[in-house]
C-alpha atoms as a PDB file:
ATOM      1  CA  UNK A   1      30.427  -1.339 -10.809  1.00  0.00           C
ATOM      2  CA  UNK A   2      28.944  -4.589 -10.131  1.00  0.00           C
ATOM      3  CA  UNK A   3      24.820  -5.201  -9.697  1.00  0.00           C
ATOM      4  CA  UNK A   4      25.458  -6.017  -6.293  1.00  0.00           C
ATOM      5  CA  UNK A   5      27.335  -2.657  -5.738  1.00  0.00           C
ATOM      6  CA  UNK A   6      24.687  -0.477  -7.415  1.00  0.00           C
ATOM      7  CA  UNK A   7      22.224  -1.516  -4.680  1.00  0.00           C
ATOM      8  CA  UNK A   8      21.472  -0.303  -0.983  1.00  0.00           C
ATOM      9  CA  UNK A   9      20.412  -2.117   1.157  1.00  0.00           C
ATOM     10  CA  UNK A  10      16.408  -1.248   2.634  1.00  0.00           C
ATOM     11  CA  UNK A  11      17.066  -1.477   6.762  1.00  0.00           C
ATOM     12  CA  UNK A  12      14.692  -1.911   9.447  1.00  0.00           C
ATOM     13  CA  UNK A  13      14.442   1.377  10.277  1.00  0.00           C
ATOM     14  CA  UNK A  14      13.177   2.314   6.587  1.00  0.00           C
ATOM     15  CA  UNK A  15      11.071  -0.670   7.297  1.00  0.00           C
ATOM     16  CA  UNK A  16       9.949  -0.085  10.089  1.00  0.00           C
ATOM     17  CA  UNK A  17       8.986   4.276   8.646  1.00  0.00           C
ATOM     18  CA  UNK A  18       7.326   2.356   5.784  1.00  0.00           C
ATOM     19  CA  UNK A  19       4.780   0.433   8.432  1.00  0.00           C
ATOM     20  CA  UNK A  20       4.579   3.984  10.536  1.00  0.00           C
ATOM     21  CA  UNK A  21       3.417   5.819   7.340  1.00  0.00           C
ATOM     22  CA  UNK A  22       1.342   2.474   6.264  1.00  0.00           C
ATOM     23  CA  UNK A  23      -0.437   2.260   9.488  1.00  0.00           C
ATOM     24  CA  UNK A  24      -0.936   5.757  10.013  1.00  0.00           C
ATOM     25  CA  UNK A  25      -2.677   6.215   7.407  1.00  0.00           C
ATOM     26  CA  UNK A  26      -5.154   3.058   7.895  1.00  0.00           C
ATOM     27  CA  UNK A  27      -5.932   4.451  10.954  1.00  0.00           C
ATOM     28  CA  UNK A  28      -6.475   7.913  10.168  1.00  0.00           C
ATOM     29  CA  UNK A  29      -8.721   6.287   6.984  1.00  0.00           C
ATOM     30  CA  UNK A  30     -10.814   4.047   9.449  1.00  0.00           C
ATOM     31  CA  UNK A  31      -9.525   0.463   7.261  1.00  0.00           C
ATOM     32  CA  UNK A  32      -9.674  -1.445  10.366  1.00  0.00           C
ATOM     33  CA  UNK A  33     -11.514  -4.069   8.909  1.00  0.00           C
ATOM     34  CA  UNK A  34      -8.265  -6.039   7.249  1.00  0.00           C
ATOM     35  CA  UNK A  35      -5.474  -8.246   8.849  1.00  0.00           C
ATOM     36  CA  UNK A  36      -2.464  -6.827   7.653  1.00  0.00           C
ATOM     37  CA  UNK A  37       0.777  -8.897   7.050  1.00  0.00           C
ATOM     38  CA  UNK A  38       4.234  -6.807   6.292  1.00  0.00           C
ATOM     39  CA  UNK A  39       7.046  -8.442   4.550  1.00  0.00           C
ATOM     40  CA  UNK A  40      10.358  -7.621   2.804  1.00  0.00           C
ATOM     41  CA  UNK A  41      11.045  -9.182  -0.822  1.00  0.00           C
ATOM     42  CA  UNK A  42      13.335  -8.755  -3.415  1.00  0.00           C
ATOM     43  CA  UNK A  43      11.876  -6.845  -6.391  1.00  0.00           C
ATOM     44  CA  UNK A  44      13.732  -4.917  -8.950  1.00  0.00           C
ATOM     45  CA  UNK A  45      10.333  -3.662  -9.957  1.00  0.00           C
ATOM     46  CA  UNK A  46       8.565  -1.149  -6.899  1.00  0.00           C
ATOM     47  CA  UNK A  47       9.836   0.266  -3.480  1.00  0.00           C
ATOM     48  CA  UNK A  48       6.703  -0.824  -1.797  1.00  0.00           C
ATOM     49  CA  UNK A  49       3.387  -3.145  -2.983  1.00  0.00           C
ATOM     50  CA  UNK A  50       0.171  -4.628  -1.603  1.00  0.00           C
ATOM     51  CA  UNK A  51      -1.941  -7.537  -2.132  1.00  0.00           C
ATOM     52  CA  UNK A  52      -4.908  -6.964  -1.127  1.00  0.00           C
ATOM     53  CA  UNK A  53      -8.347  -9.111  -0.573  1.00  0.00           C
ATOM     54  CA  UNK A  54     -11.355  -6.943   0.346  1.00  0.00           C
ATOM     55  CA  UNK A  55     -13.510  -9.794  -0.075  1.00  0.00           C
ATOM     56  CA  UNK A  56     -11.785 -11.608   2.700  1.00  0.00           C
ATOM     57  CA  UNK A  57     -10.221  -8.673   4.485  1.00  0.00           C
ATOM     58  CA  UNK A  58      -7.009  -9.640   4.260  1.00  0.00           C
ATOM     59  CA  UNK A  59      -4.060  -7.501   2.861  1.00  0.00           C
ATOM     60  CA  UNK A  60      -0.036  -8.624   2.719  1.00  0.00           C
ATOM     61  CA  UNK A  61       2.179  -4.828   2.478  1.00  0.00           C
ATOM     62  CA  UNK A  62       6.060  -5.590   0.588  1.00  0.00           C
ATOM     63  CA  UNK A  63       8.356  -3.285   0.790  1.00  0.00           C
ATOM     64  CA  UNK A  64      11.437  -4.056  -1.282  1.00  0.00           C
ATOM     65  CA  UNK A  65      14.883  -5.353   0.486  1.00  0.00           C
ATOM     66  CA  UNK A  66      17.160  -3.544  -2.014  1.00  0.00           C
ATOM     67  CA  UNK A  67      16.825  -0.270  -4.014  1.00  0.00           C
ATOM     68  CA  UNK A  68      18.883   0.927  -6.657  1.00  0.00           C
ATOM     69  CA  UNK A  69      21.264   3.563  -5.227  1.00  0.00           C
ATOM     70  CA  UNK A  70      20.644   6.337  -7.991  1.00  0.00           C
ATOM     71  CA  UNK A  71      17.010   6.047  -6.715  1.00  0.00           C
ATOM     72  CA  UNK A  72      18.334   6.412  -2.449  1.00  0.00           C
ATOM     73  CA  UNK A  73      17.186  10.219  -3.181  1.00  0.00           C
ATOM     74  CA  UNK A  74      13.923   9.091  -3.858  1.00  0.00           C
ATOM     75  CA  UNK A  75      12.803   6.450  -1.549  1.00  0.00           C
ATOM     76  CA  UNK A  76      10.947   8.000   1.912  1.00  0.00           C
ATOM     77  CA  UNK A  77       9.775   4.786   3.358  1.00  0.00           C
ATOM     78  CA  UNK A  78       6.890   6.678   4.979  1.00  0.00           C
ATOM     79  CA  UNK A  79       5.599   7.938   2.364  1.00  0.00           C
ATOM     80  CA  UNK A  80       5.798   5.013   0.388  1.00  0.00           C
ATOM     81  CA  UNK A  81       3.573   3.217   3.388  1.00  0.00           C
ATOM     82  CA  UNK A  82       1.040   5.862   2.639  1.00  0.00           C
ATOM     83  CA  UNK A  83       1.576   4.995  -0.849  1.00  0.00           C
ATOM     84  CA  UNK A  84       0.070   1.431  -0.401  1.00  0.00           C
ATOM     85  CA  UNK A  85      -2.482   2.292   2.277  1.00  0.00           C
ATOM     86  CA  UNK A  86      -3.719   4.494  -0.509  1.00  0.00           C
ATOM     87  CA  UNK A  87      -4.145   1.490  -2.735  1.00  0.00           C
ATOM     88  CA  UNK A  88      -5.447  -0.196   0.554  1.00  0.00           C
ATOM     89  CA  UNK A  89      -8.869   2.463   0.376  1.00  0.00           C
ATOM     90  CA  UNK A  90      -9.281   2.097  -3.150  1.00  0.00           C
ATOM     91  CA  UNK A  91      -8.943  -1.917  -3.581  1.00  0.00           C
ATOM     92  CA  UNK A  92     -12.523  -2.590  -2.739  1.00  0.00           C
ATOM     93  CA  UNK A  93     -13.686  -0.485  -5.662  1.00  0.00           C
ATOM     94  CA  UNK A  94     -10.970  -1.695  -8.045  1.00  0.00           C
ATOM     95  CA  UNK A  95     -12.167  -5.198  -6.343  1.00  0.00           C
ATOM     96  CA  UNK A  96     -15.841  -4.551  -7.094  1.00  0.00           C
ATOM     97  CA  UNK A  97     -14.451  -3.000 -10.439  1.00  0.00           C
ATOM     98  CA  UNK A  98     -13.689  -6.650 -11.338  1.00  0.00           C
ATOM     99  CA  UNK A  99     -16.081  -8.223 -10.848  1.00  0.00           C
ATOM    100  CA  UNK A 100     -18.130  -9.682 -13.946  1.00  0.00           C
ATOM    101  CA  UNK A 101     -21.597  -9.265 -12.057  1.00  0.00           C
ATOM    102  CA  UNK A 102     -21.672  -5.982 -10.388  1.00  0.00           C
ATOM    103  CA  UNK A 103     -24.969  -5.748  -8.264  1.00  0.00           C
ATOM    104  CA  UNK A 104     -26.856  -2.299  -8.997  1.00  0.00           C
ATOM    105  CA  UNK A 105     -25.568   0.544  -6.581  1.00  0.00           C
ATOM    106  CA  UNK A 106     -22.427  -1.031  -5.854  1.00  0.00           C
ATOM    107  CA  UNK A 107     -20.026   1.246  -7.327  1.00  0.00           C
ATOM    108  CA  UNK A 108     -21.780   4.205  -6.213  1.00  0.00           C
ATOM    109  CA  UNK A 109     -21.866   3.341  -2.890  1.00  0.00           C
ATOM    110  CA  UNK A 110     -18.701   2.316  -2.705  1.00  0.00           C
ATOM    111  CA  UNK A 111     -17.157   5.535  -4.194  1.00  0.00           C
ATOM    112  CA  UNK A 112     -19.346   7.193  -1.506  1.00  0.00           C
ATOM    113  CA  UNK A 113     -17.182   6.012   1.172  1.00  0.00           C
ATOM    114  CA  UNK A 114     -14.577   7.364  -0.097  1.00  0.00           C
ATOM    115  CA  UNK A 115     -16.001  10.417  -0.912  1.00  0.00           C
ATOM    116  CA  UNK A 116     -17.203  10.492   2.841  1.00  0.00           C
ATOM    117  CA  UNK A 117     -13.226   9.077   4.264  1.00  0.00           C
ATOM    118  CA  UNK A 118     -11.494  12.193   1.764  1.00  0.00           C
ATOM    119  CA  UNK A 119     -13.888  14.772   3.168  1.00  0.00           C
ATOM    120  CA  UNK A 120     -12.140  14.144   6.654  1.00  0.00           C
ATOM    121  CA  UNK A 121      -8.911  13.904   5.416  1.00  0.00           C
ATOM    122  CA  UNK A 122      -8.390  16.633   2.734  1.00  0.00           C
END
């Protein structure tokens, strides 16, 4: 079987679950304060990924065009859209996280939102 063969194609109704379970989830979180972009592109290495910019509240959401068919079993676009909103409410701390002067507090308040946005979700 050929490389080509061993693939499925990712339509735009999986596309279109993946931004149903992505935005969901941003809404049920309260992240209203990014512009989100969506886009397809080829990857061999994830279903689904985010760049995200807390600073500048700005995050791009990829979901792959192609999967590997062993892994069609596997793949629930939705939940791979909560997948990366996930990443979406932790990016300012990993953000923050990186920063090489972190002001006093920061972290701490910062996991306190969360802490408060999990209490109303778990």
């Amino acid at each position: 079987m050929s490389e080509k063969e061993s693939k499925v194609i990712v339509t735009d109704q999986h596309f279109e679950e993946f931004k149903d379970g992505f935005n969901h989830y941003v809404e049920r979180f309260g992240l209203k304060d990014y512009k989100i972009y969506f886009e397809q592109v080829d990857s061999d290495e994830f279903y689904g990924s985010i760049d995200a910019d807390p600073r500048n509240g700005i995050a791009t959401i990829k979901l792959c065009k192609e999967i590997d068919a062993r892994d069609i079993n596997d793949f629930v676009p939705y939940e791979t859209g909560k997948h990366e909103a996930i990443h979406l409410l932790l990016a300012r701390i990993e953000w923050i996280g990186s920063c090489r002067y972190v002001e006093s507090g920061e972290i701490s308040t910062e996991i306190e939102r969360l802490v408060r946005i999990l209490e109303k979700n778990l």
